[in-house]
C-alpha atoms as a PDB file:
ATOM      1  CA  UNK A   1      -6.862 -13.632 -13.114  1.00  0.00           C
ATOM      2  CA  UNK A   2      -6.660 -16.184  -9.977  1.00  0.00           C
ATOM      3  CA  UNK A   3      -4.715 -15.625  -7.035  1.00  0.00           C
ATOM      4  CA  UNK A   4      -4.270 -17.973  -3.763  1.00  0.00           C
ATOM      5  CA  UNK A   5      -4.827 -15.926  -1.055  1.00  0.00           C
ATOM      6  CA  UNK A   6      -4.300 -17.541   2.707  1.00  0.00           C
ATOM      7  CA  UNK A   7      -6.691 -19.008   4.804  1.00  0.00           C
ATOM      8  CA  UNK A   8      -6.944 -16.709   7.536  1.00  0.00           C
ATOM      9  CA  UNK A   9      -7.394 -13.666   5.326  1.00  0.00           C
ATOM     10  CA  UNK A  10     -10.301 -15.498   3.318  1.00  0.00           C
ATOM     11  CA  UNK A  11     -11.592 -16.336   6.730  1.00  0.00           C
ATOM     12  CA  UNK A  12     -11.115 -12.716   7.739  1.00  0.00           C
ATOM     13  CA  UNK A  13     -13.187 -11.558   4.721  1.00  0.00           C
ATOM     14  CA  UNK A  14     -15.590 -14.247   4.680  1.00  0.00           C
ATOM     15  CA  UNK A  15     -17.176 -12.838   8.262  1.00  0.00           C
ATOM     16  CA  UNK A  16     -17.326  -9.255   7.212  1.00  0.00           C
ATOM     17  CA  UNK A  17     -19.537  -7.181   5.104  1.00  0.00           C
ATOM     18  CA  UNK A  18     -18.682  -7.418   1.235  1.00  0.00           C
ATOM     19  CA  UNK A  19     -20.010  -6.547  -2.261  1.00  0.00           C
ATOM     20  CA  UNK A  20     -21.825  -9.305  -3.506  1.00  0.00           C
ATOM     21  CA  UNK A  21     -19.722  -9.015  -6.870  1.00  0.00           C
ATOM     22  CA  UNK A  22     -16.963  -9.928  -3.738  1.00  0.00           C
ATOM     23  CA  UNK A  23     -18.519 -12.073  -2.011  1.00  0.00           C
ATOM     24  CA  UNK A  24     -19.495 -14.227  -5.279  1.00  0.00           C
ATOM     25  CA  UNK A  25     -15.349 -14.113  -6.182  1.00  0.00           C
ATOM     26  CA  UNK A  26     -14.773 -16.125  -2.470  1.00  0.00           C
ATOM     27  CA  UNK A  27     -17.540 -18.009  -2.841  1.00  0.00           C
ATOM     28  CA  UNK A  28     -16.634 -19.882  -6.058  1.00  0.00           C
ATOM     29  CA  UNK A  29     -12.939 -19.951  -4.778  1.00  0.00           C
ATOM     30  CA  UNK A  30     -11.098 -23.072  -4.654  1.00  0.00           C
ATOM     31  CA  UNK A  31      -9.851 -24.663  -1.312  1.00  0.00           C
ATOM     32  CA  UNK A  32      -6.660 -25.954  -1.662  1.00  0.00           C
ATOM     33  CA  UNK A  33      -5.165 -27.784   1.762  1.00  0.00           C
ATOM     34  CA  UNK A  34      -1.590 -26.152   2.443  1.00  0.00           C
ATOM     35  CA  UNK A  35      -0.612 -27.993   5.773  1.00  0.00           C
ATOM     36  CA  UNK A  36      -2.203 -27.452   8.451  1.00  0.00           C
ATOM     37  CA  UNK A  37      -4.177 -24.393   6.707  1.00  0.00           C
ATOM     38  CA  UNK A  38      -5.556 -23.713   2.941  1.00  0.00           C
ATOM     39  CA  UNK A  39      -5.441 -21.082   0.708  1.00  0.00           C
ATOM     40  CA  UNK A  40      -8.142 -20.334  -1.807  1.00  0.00           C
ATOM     41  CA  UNK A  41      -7.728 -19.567  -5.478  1.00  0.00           C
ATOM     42  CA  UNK A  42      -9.513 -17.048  -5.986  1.00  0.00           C
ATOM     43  CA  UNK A  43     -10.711 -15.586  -9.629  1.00  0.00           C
ATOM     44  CA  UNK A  44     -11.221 -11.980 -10.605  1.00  0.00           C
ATOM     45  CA  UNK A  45      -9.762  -8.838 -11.921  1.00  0.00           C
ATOM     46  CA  UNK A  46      -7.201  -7.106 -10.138  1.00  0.00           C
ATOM     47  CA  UNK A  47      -9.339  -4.610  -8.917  1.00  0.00           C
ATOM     48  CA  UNK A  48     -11.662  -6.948  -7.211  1.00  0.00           C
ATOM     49  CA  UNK A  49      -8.195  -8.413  -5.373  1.00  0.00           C
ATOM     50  CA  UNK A  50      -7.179  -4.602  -4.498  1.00  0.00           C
ATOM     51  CA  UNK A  51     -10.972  -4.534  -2.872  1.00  0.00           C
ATOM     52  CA  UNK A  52     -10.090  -7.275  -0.997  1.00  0.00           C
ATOM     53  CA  UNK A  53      -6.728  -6.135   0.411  1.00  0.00           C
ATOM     54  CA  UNK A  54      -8.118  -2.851   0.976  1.00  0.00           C
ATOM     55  CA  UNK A  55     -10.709  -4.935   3.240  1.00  0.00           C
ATOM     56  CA  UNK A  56      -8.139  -7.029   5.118  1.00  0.00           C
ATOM     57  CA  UNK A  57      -6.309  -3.882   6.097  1.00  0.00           C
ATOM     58  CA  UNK A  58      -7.494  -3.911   9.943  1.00  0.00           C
ATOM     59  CA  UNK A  59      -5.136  -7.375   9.964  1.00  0.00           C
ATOM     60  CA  UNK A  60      -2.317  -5.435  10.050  1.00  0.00           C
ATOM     61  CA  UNK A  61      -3.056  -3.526  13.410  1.00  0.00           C
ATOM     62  CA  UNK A  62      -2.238  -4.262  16.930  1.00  0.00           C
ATOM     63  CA  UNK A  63      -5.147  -6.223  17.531  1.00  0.00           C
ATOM     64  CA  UNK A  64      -4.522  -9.139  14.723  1.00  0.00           C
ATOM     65  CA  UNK A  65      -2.547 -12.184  15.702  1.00  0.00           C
ATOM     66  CA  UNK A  66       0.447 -12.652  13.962  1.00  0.00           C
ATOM     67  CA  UNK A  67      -0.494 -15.283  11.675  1.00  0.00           C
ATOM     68  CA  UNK A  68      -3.520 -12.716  10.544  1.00  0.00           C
ATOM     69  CA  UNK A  69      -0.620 -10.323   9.912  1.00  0.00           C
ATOM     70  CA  UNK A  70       1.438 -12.543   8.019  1.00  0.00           C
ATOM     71  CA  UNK A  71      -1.442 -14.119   5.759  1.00  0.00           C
ATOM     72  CA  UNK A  72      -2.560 -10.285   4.920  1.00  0.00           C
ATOM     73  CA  UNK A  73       0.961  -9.862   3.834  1.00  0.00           C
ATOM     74  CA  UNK A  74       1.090 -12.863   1.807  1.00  0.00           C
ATOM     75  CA  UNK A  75      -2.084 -11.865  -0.184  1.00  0.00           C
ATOM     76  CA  UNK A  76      -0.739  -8.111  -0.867  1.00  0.00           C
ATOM     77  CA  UNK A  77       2.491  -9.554  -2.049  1.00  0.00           C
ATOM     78  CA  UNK A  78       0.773 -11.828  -4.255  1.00  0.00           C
ATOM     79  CA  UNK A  79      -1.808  -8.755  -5.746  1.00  0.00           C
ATOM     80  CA  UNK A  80       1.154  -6.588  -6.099  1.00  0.00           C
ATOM     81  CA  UNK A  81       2.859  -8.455  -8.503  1.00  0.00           C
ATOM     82  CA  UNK A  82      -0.209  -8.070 -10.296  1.00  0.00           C
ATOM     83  CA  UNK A  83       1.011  -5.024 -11.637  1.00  0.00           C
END
């Protein structure tokens, strides 16, 4: 299954500790320029994208930036409809 997730959540993830099975899923991701920012397809089952949400979830307090908050929003959208 392959899922764009934003930018700034894959840059969020990519400077914290991860699996490696997690780690190896961002580091074959795709880049794709959106803008002024990218978001990188990302393949894997949906549990390895509920990992990865479950890691971004200190985006969503007080001391993310919005656009941290919005791009963690994005991705759980996105692995929600997963099902």
């Amino acid at each position: 299954m392959t899922l764009d997730m934003p930018g700034k959540a894959a840059d969020f993830l990519r400077a914290t500790e991860l699996e490696p099975a997690e780690r190896a899923a961002l580091d074959q991701g795709q880049a794709v320029r959106r803008g002024t920012g990218y978001t990188l397809r990302v393949t894997g089952l949906p549990a390895l994208h509920r990992q990865l949400l479950d890691r971004c979830q200190s985006l969503d307090g007080a001391g993310a930036i919005p656009a941290q908050r919005k791009a963690r929003r994005e991705y759980e959208n996105r692995v929600n409809t997963l099902g």
